[in-house]
Protein backbone atom coordinates (compact mmCIF):
# COMPACT_ATOMS: atom_id res chain seq x y z
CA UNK A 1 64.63 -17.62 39.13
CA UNK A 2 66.77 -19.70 36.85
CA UNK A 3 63.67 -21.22 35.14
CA UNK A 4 61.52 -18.51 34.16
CA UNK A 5 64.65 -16.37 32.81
CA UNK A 6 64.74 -19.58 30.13
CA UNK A 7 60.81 -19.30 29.98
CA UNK A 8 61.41 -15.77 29.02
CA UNK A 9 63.53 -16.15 27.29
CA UNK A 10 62.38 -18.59 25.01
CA UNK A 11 59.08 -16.38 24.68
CA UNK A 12 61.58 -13.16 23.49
CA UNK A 13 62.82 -16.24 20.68
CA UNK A 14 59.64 -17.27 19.35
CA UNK A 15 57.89 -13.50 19.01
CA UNK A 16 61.61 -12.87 16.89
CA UNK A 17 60.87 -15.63 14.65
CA UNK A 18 57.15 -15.15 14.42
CA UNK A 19 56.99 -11.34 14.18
CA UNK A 20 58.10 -11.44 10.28
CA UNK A 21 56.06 -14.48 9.48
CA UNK A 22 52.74 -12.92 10.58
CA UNK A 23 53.94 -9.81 8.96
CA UNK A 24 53.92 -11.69 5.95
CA UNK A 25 50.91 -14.00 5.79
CA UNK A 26 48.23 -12.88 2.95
CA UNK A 27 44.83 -11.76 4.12
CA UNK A 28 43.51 -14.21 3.19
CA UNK A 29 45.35 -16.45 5.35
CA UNK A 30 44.65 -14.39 8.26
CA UNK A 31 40.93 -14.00 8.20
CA UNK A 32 39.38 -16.94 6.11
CA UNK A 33 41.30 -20.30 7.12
CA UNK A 34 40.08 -21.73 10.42
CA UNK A 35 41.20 -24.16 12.86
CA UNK A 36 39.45 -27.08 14.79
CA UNK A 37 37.96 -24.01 17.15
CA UNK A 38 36.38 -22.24 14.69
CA UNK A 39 38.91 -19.50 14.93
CA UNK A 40 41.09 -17.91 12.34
CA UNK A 41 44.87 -16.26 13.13
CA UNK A 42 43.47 -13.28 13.78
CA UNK A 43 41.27 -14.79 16.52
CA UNK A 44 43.95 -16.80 17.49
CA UNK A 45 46.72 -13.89 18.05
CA UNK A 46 44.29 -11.67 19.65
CA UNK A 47 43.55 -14.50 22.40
CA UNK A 48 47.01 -14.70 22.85
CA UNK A 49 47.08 -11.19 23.78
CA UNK A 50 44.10 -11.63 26.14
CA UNK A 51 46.60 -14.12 27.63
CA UNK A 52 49.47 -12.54 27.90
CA UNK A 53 47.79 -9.28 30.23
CA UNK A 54 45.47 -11.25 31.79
CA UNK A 55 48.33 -13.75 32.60
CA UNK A 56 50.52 -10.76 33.68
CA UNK A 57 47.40 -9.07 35.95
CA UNK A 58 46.94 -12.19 37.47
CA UNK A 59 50.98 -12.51 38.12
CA UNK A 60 51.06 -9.35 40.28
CA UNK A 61 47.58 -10.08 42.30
CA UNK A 62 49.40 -12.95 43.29
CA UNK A 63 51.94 -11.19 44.37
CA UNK A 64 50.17 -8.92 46.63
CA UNK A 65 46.89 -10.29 47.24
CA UNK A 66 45.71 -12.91 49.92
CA UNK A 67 46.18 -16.45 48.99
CA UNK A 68 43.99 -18.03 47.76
CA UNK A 69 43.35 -14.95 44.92
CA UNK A 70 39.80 -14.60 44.11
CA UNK A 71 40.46 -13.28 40.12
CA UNK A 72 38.02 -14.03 36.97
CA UNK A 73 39.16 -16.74 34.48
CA UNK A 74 38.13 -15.25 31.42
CA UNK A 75 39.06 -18.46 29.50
CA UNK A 76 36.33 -20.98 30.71
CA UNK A 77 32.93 -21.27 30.31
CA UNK A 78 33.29 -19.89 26.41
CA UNK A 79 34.34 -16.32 27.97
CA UNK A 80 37.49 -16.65 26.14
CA UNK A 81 35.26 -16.94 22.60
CA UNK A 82 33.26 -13.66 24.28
CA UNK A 83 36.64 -11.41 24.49
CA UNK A 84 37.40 -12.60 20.78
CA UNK A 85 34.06 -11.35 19.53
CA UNK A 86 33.73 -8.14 21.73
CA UNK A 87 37.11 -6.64 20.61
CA UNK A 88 36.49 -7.76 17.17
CA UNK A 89 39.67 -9.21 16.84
CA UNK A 90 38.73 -10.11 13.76
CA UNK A 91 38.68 -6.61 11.94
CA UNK A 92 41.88 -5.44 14.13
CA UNK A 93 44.27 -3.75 11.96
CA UNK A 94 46.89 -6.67 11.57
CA UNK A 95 49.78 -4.21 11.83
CA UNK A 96 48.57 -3.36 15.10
CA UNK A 97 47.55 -6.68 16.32
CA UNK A 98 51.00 -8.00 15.96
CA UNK A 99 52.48 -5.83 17.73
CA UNK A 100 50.16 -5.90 20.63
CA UNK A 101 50.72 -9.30 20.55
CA UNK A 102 54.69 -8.68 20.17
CA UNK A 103 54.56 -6.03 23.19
CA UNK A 104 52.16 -7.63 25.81
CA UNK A 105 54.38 -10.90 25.71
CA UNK A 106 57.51 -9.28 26.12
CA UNK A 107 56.03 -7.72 28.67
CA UNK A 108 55.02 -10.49 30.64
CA UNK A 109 58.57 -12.23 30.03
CA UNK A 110 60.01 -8.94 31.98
CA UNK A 111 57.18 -9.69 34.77
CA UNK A 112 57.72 -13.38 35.39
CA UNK A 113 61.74 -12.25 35.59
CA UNK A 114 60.75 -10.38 38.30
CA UNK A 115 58.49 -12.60 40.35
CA UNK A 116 59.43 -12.84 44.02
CA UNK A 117 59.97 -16.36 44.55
CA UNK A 118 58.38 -16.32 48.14
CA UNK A 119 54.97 -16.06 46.39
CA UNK A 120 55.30 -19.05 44.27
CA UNK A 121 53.14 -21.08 46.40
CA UNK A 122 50.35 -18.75 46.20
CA UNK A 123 47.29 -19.97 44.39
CA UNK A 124 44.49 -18.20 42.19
CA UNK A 125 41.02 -19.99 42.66
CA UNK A 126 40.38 -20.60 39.05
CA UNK A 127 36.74 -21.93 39.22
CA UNK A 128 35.40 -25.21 39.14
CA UNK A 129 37.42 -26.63 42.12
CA UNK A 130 40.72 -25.69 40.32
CA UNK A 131 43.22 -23.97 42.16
CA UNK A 132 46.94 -22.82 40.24
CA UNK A 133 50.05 -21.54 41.94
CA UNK A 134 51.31 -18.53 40.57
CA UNK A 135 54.44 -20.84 40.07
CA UNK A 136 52.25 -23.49 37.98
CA UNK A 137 51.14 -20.54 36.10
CA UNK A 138 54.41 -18.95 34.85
CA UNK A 139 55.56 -22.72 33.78
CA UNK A 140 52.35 -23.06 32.10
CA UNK A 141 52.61 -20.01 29.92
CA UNK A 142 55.15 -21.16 27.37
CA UNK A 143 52.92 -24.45 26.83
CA UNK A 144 50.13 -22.45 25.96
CA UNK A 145 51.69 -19.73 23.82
CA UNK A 146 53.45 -22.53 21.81
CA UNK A 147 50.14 -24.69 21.23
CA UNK A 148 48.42 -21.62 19.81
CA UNK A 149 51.43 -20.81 17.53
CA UNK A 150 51.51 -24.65 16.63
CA UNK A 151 47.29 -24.37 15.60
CA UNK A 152 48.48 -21.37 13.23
CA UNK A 153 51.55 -23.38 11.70
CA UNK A 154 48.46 -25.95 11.19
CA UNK A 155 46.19 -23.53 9.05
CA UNK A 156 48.93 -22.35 7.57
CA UNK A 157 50.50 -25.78 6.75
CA UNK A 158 46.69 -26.98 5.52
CA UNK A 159 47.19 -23.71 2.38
């Protein structure tokens, strides 16, 4: 589909002009500056990875699973804040973090390119009466990927 190649796309963009500007943010930067969340870049890239494969898991489910999916959100109810401090995000080598960050979301612009657009319609029960269709989900991605790299350009910006 048309519109996720440009989704894609536009992910494979920003991790080529991000990749050397986490590479070269101080420690400093990294682990002591904080945003309105109480999170610092490291927190902030490592929930972007727990985006990008959950994101992608719950991609194919909805590609094979009945409709509507029955998956966890890990992102409400403060879970999200729970996978931050469980993997430690913040003592991750930052080496490795980036490029787990790097690899999972070029991975998951190669899975929405191959979606199968007769499953768009299918919806993931995402708690609390909310219900998202795997094509709401896809268009959704890029939103949230570029609000979390706009809160870093913010703590970085506030230096």
């Amino acid at each position: 589909m048309k519109e996720f190649e440009e989704i894609s796309q536009s992910l494979r963009d920003l991790i080529e002009e991000w990749e050397p500007l986490f590479l070269s943010m101080p420690p400093d930067l990294i682990t002591e500056r904080r945003n309105s969340q109480n999170r610092t870049i490291r927190q902030i890239v490592g929930h972007m990875c727990d985006s990008a494969t959950n994101n992608a898991h719950r991609t194919i489910h909805l590609q094979y699973q009945e409709s509507p999916l029955s998956y966890p959100n890990y992102a409400t109810h403060g879970n999200n804040d729970r996978w931050i401090a469980i993997q430690n995000y913040q003592e991750e080598d930052w080496f490795n973090l980036i490029q787990l960050w790097k690899y999972t979301n070029l991975h998951i612009a190669h899975v929405f390119e191959q979606v199968d657009e007769s499953k768009l319609e299918n919806v993931w029960d995402a708690g609390d009466n909310q219900t998202v269709s795997l094509q709401d989900q896809i268009l959704d991605y890029l939103r949230h990927f570029r609000l979390h790299l706009n809160e870093i350009a913010e703590i970085v910006a506030e230096g």
